[in-house]
N, C-alpha and C. Protein backbone atom coordinates (compact mmCIF):
# COMPACT_ATOMS: atom_id res chain seq x y z
N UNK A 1 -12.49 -30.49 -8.08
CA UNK A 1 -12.10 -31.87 -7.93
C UNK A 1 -13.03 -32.75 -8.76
N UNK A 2 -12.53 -33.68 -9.21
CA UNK A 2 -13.27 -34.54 -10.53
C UNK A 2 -13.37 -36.20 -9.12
N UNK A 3 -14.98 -36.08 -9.73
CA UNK A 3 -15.08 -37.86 -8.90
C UNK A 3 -14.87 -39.13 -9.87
N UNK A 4 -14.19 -39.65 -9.28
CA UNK A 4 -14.26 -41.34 -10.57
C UNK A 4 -15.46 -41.63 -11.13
N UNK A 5 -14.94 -41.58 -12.02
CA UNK A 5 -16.69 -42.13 -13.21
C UNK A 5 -16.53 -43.56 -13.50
N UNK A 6 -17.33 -44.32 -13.08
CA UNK A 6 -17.45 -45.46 -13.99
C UNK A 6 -17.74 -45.60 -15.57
N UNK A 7 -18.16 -44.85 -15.88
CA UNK A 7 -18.25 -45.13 -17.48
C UNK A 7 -17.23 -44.59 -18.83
N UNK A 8 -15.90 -44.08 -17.95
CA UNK A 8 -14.92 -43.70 -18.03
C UNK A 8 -13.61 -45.04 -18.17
N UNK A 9 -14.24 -45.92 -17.26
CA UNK A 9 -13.21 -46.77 -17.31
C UNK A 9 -13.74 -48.25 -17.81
N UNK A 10 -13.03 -48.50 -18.70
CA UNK A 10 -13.97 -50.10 -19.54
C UNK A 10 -13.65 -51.12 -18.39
N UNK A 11 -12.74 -51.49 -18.07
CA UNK A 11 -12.40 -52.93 -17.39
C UNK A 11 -13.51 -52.53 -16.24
N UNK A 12 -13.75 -51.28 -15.64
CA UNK A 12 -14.93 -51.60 -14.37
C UNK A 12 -15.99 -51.65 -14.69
N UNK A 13 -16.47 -50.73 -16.07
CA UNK A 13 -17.58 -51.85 -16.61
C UNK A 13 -17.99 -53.00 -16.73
N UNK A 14 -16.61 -53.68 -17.05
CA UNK A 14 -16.63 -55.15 -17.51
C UNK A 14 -16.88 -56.12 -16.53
N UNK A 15 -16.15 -55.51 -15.21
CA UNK A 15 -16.22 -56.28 -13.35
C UNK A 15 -17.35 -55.72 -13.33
N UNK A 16 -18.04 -54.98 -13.07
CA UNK A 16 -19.12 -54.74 -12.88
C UNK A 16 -20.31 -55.82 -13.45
N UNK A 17 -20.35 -55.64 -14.82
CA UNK A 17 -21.19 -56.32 -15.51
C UNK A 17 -21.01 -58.05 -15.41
N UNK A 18 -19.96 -58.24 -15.15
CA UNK A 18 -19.67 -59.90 -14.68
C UNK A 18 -20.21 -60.00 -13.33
N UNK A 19 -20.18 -59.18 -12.52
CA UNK A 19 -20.63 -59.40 -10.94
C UNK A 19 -22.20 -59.43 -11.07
N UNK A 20 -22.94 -58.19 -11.87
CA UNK A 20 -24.66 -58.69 -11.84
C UNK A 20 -24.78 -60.11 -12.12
N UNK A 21 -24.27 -60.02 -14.05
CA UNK A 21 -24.19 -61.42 -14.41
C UNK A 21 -24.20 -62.71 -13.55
N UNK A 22 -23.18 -62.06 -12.77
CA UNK A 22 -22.71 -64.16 -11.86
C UNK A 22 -24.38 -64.32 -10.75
N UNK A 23 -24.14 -62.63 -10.27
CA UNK A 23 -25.41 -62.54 -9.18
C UNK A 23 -26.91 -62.78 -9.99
N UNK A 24 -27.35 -62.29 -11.11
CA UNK A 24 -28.66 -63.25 -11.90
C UNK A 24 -28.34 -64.65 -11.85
N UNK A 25 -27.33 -64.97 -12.24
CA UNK A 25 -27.30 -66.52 -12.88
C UNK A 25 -27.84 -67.05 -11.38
N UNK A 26 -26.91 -66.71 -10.20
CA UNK A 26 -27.24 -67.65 -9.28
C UNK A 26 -28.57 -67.42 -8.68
N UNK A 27 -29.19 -66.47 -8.96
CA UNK A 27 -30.55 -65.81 -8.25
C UNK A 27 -31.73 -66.64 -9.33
N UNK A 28 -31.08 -66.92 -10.73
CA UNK A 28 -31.89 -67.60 -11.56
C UNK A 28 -32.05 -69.25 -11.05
N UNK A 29 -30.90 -69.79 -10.91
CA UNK A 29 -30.39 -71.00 -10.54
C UNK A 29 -31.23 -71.77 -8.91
N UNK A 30 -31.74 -70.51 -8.35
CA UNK A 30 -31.91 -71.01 -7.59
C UNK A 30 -33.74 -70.98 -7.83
N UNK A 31 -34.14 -70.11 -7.97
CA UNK A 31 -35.42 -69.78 -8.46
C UNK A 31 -36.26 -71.07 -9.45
N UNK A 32 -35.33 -71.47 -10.62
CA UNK A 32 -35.70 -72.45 -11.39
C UNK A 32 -35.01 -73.68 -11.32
N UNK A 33 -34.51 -74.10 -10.12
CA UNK A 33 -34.21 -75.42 -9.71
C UNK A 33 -35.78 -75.78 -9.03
N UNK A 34 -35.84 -74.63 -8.28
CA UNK A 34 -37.01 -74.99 -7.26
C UNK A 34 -38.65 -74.88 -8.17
N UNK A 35 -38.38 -74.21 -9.12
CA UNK A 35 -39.42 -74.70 -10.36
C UNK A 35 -39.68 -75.38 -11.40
N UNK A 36 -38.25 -76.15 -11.77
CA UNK A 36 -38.06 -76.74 -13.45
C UNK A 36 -37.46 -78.37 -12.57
N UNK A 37 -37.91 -78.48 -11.92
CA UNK A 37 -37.38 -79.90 -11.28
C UNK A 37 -37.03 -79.74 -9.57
N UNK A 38 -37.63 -79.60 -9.17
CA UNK A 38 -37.43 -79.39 -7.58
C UNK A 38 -37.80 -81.54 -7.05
N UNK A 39 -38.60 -81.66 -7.67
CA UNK A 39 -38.26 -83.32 -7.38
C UNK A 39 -37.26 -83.57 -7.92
N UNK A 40 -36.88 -84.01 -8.73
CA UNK A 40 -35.65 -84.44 -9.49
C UNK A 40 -34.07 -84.06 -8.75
N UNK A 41 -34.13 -82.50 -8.34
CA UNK A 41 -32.97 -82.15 -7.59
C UNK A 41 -33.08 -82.57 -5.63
N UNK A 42 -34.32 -82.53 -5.27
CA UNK A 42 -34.46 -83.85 -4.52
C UNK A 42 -33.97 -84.89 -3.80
N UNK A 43 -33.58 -85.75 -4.76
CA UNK A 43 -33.08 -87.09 -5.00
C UNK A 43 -31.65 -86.75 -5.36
N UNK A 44 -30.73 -86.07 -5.08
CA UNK A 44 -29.53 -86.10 -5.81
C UNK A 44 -28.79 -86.01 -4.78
N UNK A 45 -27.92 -86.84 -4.95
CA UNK A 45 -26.17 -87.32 -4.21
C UNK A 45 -25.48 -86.17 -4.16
N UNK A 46 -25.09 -86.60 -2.96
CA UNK A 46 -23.74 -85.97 -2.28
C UNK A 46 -22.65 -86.13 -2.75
N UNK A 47 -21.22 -85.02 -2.79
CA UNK A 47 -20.42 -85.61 -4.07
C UNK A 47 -19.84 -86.61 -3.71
N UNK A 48 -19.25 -86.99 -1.83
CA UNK A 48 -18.68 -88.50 -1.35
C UNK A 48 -19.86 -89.21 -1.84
N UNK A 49 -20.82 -88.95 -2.23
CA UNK A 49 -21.89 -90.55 -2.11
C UNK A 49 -21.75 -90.78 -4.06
N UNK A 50 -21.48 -89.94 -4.72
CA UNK A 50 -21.64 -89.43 -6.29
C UNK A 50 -20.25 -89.78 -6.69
N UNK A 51 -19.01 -89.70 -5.94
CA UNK A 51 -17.44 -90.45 -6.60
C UNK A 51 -18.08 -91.55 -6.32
N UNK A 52 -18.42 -92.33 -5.13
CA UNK A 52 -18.61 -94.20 -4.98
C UNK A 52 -19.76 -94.47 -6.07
N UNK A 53 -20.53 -93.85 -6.34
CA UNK A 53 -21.24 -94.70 -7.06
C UNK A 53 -20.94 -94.43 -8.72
N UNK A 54 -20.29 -93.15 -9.08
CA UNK A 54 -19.71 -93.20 -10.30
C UNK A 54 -18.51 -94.54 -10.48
N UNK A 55 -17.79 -94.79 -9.26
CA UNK A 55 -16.44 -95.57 -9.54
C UNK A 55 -17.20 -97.45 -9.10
N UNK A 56 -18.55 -97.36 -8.56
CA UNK A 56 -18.82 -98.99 -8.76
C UNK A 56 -19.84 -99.17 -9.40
N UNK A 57 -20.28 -98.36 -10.40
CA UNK A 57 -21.20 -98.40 -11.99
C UNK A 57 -20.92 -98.06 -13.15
N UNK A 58 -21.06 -98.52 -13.91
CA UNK A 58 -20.67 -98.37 -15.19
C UNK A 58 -21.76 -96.98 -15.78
N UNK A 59 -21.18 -95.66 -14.91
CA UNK A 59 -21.35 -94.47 -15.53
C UNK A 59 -21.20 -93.96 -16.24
N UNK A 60 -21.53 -92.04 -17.48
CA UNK A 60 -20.67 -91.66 -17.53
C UNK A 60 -19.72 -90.85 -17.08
N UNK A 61 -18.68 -90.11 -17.01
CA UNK A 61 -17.96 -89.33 -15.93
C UNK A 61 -18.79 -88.04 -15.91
N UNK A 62 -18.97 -86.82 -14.77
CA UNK A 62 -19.75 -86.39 -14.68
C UNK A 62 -18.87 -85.11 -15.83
N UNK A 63 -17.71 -85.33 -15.74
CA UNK A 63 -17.08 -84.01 -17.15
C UNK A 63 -17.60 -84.13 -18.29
N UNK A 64 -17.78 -85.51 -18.73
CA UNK A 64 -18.20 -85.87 -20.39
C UNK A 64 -19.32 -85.35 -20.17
N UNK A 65 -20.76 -85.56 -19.10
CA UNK A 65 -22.05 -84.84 -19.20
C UNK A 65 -22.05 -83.71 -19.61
N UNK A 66 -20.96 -82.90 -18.85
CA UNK A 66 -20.79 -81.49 -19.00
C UNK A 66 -20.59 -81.07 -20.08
N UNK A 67 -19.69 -82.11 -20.83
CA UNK A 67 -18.82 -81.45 -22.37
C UNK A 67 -20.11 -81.71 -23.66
N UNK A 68 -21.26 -82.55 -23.15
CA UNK A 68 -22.30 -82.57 -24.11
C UNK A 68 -22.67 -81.64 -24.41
N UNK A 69 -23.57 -81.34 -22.95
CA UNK A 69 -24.03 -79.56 -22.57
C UNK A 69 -23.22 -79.06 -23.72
N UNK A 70 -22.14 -78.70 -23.39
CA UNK A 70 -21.05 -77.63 -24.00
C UNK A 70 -21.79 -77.83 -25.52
N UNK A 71 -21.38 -78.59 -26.13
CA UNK A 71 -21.24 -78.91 -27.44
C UNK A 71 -22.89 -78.88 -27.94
N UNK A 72 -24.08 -79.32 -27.45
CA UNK A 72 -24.94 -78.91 -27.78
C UNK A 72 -25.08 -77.57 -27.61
N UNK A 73 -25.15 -77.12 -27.14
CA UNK A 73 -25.60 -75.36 -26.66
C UNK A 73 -23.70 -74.64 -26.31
N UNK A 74 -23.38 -74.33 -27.42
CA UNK A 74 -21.91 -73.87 -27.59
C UNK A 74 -22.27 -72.13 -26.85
N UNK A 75 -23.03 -71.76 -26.91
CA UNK A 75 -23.66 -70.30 -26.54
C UNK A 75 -24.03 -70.03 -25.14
N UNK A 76 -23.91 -71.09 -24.38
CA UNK A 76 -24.04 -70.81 -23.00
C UNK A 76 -23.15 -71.63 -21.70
N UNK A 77 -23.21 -71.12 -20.71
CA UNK A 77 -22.11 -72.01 -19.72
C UNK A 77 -22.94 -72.46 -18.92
N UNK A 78 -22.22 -73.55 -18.40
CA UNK A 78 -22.81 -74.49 -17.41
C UNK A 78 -22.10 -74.24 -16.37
N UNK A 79 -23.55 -73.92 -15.13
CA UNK A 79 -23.04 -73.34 -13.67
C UNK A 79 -23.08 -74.49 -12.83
N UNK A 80 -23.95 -75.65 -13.16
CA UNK A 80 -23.88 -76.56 -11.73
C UNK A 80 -24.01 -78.19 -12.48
N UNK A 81 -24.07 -79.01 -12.34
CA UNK A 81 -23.91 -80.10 -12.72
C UNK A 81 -24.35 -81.08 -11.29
N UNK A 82 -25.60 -82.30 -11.19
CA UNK A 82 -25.32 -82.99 -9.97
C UNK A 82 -26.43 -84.52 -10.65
N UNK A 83 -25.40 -85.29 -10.03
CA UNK A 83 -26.54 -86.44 -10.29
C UNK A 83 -27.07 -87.07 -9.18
N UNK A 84 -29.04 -87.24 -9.84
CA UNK A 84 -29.48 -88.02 -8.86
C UNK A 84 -30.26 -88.79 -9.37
N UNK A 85 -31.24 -89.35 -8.72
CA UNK A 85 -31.90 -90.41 -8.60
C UNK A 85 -33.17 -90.19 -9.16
N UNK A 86 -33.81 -90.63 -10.40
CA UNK A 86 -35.03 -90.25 -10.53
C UNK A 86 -35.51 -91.86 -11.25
N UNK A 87 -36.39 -92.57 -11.42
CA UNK A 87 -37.60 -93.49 -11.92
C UNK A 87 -36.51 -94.69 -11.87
N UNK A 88 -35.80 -95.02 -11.15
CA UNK A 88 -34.86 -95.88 -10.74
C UNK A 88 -33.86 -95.94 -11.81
N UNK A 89 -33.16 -94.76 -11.71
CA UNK A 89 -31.95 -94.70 -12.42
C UNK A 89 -31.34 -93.87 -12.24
N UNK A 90 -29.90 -93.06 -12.74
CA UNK A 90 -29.38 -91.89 -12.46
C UNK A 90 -29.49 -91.32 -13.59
N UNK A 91 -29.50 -89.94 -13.58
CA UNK A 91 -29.25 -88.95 -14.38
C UNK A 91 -28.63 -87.77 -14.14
N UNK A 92 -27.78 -87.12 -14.84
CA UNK A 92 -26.87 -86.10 -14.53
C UNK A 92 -28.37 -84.74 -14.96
N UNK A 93 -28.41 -84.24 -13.75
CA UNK A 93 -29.49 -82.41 -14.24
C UNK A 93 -28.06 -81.80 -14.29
N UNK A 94 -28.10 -80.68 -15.18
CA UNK A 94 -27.29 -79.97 -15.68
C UNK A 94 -27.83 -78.58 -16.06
N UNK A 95 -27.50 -77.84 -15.04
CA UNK A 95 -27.74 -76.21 -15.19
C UNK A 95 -26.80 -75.08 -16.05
N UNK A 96 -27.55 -74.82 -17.04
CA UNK A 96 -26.65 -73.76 -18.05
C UNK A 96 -27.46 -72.61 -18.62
N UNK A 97 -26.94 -71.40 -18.32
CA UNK A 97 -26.97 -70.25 -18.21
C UNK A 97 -26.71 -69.70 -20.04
N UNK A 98 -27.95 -69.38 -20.83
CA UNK A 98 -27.73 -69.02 -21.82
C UNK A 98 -27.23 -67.47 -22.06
N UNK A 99 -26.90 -67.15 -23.05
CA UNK A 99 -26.35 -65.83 -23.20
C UNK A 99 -27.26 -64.44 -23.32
N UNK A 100 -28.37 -65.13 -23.31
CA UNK A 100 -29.55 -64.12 -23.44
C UNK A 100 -30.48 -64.47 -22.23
N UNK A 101 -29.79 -64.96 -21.07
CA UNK A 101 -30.12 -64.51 -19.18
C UNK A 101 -31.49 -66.38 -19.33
N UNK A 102 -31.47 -67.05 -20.40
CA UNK A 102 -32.50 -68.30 -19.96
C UNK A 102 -31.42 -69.43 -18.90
N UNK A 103 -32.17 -69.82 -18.19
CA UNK A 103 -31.71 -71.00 -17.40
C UNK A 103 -32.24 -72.51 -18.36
N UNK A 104 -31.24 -72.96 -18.18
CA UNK A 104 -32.07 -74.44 -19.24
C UNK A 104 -31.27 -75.72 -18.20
N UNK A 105 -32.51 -76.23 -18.21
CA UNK A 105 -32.12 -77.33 -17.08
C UNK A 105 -32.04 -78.59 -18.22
N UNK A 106 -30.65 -79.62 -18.47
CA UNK A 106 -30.23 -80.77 -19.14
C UNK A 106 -30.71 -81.90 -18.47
N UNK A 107 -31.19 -82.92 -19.10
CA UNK A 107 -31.41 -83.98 -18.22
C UNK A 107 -30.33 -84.98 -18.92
N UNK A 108 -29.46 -86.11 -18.32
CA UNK A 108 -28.76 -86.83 -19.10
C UNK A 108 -28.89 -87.69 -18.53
N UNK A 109 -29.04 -88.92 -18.89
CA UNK A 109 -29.13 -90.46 -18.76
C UNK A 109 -27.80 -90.90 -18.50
N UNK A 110 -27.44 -91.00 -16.68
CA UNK A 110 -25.76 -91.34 -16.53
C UNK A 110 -25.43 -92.47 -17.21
N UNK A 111 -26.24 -93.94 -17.19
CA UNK A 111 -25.46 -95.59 -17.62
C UNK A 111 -25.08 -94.53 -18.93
N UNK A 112 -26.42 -94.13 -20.29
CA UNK A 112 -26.31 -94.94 -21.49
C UNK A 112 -25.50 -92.77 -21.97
N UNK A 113 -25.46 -91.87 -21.32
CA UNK A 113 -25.03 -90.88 -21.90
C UNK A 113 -25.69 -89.78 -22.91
N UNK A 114 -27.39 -90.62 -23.15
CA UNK A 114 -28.32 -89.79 -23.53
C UNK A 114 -28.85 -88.70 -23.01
N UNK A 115 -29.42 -87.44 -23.79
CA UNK A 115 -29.95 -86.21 -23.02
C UNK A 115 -30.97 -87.23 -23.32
N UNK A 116 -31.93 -86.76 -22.21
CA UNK A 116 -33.66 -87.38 -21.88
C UNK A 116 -34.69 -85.94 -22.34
N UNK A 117 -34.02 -84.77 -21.63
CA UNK A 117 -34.50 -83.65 -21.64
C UNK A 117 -33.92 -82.25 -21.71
N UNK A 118 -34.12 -80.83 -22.27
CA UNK A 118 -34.07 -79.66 -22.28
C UNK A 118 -34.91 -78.70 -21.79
N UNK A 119 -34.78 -78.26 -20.87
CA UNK A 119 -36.29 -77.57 -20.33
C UNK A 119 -35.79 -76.31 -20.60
């Protein structure tokens, strides 16, 4: 009798290797939130408290933050996105997962739509 091989079959390689993947990213995500800005994430809104104050300030939307990310760093995805409160202003932190396993934490300036920072 023959046992199932995994290295026999590509697509369970492929589930496989997406399931570590998702499980680092979030094991990273959580590790270097709490080291690359643990004040900064802190201070950050709830998403009912984060629609009211996007819809009575002249923000930017929290997708366009995202689509910066994107477009600067075309090579990696963005797992979390949240804005809060830091030196009396908002800023979108933006967590993205490079293709070679780095976490890079975005800082974006919500009024004016500037990155501030890349860590």
């Amino acid at each position: 009798m023959r046992l199932f091989r995994l290295h026999s079959v590509p697509w369970a390689q492929s589930l496989l290797m997406r399931v570590v993947l998702l499980f680092l990213a979030w094991w990273g995500i959580l590790g270097a939130a709490h080291a690359q800005g643990a004040a900064v994430l802190r201070n950050c809104l709830a998403p009912g408290e984060m629609r009211e104050v996007i819809s009575t300030q002249a923000l930017m939307p929290p997708a366009n933050a995202v689509m910066l990310v994107q477009r600067q760093m075309p090579q990696a995805d963005v797992v979390r996105a949240n804005l809060c409160r830091t030196d009396n202003t908002l800023v979108y932190v933006i967590m993205a997962l490079s293709k070679d396993g780095r976490l890079i934490q975005v800082m974006i300036d919500a009024p004016t739509g500037r990155i501030r920072s890349m860590h």
